[in-house]
Protein backbone atom coordinates (compact mmCIF):
# COMPACT_ATOMS: atom_id res chain seq x y z
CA UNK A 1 -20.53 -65.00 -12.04
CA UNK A 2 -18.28 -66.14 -14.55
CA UNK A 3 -18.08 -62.83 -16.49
CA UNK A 4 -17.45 -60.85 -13.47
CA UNK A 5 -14.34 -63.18 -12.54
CA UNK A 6 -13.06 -61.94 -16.13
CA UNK A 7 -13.71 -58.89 -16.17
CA UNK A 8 -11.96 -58.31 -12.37
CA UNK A 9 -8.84 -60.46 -14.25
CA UNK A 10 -9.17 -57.77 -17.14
CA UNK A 11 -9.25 -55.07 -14.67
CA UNK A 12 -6.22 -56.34 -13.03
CA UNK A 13 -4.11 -56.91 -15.68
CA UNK A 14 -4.79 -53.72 -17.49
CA UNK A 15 -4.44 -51.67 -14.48
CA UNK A 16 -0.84 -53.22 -14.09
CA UNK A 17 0.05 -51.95 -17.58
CA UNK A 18 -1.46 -48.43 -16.45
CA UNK A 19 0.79 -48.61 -13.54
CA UNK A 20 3.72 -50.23 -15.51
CA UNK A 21 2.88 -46.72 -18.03
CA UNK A 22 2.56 -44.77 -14.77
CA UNK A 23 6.12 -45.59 -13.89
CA UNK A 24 7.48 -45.25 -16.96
CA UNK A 25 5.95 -41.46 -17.51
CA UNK A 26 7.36 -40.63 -13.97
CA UNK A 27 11.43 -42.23 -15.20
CA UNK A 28 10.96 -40.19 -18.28
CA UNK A 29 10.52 -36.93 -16.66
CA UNK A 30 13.09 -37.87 -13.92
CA UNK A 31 15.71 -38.17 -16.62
CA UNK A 32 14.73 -35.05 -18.66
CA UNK A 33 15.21 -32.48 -15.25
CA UNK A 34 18.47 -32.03 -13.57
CA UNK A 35 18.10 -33.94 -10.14
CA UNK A 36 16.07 -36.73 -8.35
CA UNK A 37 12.91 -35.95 -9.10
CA UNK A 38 11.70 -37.51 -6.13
CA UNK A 39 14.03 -35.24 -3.92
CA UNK A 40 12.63 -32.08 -5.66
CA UNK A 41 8.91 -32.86 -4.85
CA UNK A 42 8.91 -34.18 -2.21
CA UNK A 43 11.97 -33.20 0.28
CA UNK A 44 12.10 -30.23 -1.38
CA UNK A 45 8.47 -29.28 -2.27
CA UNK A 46 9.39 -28.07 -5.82
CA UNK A 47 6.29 -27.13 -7.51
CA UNK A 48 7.66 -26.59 -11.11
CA UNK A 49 8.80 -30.20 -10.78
CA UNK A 50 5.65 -31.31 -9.20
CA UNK A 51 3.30 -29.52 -12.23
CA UNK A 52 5.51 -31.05 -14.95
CA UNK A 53 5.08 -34.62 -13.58
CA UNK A 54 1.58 -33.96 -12.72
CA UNK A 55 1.23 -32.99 -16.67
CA UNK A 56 2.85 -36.04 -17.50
CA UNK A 57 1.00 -38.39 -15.32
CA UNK A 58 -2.71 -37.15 -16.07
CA UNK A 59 -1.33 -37.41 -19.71
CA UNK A 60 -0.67 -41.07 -19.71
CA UNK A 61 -3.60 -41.75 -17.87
CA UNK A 62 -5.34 -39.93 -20.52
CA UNK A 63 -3.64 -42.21 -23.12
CA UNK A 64 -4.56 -45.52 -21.34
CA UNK A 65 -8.08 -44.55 -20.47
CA UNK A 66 -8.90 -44.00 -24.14
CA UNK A 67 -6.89 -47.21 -25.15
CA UNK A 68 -9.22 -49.08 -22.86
CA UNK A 69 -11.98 -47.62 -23.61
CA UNK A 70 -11.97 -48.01 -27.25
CA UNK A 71 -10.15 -51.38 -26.92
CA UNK A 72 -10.99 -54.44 -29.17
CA UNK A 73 -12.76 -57.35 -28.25
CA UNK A 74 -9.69 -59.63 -28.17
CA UNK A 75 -8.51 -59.38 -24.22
CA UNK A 76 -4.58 -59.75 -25.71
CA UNK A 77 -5.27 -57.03 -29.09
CA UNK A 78 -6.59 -54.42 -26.48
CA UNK A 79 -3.98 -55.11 -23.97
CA UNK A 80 -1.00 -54.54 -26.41
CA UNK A 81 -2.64 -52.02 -28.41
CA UNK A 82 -2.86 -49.49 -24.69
CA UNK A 83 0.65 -50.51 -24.09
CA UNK A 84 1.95 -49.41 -27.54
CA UNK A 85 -0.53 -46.58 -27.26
CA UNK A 86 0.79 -45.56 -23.73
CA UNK A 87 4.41 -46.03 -24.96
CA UNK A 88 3.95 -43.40 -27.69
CA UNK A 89 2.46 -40.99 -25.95
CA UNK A 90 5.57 -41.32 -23.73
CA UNK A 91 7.47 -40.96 -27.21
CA UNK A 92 5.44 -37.97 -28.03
CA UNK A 93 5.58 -36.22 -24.84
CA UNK A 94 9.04 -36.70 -24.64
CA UNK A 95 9.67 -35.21 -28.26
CA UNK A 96 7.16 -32.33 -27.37
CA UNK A 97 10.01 -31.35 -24.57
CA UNK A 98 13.10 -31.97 -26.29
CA UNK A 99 11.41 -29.69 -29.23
CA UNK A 100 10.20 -27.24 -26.78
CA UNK A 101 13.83 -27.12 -25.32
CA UNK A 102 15.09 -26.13 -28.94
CA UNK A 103 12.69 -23.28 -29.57
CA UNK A 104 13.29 -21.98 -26.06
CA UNK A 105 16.76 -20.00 -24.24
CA UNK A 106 18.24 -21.94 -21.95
CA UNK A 107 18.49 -25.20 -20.73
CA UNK A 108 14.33 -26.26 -20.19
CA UNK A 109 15.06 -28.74 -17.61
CA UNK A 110 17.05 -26.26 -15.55
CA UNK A 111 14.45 -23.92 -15.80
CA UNK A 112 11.51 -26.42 -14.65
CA UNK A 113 13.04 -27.71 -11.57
CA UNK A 114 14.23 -24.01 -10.20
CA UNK A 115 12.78 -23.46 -7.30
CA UNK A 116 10.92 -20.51 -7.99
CA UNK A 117 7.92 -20.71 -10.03
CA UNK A 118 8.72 -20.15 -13.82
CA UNK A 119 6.14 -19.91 -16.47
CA UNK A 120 7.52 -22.06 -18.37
CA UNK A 121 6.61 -25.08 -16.54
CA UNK A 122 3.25 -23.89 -17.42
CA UNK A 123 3.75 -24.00 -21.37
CA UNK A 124 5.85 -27.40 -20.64
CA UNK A 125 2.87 -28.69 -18.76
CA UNK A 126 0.48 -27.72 -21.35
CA UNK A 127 2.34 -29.50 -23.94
CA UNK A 128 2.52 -32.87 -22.16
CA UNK A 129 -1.03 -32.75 -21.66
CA UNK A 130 -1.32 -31.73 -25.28
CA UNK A 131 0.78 -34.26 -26.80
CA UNK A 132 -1.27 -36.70 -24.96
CA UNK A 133 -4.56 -35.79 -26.03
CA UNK A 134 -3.15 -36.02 -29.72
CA UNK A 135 -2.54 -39.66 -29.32
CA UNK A 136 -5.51 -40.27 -26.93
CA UNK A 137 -7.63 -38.58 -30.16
CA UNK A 138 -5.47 -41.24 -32.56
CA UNK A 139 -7.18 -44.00 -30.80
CA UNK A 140 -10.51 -43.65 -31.49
């Protein structure tokens, strides 16, 4: 009974930091797009805006699945090591865009969050999810 209490406390806590990573993916792509990014998706039903965080979101939980699931022993080693995980993955998905930006005409932000579809949200969401597996990968 004992080990079941720990591991719901375990559960708990490392869902918080999932949801605390969760949060932080979601600010990150808010301040990389013109506008609220709430607004867009869902007052204005912006799918460019909607793929790109979707991209984002599945990528950090792709990050902090891994970092649990490979996690040490130690309850506190395995709890910072899929918050510094999750963090760079926000650091890497957030490069991925800003270098994407460079190599592409235009302003990329303006370009995700018009609303009619654009390809490019496509290649923007493929690199979030791509950057993401590259740290999920550096985990194991």
């Amino acid at each position: 009974m004992n080990d079941i209490v720990h591991g719901l406390g375990a559960a708990a806590v490392f869902g918080l930091v999932g949801l605390v990573l969760l949060l932080l993916g979601y600010l990150l792509i808010d301040v990389l797009t013109p506008g609220k990014l709430g607004r867009l998706i869902w007052a204005e039903g912006n799918r460019n805006a909607a793929l790109l965080l979707s991209s984002a979101l599945l990528g950090v939980g792709g990050i902090v699945y891994t970092a649990i699931r490979t996690t040490y022993d130690d309850f506190g080693k395995g709890l910072v090591s899929t918050l510094c995980f999750g963090v760079l993955g926000l650091l890497m998905m957030a490069l991925a865009f800003w270098l994407l930006d460079l190599l592409t005409p235009g302003r990329l932000g303006a370009i995700l969050v018009s609303k009619e579809p654009h390809p490019a949200v496509w290649v923007s969401a493929s690199c979030n999810l791509a950057a993401a597996a590259i740290v999920a990968a550096s985990i194991a």
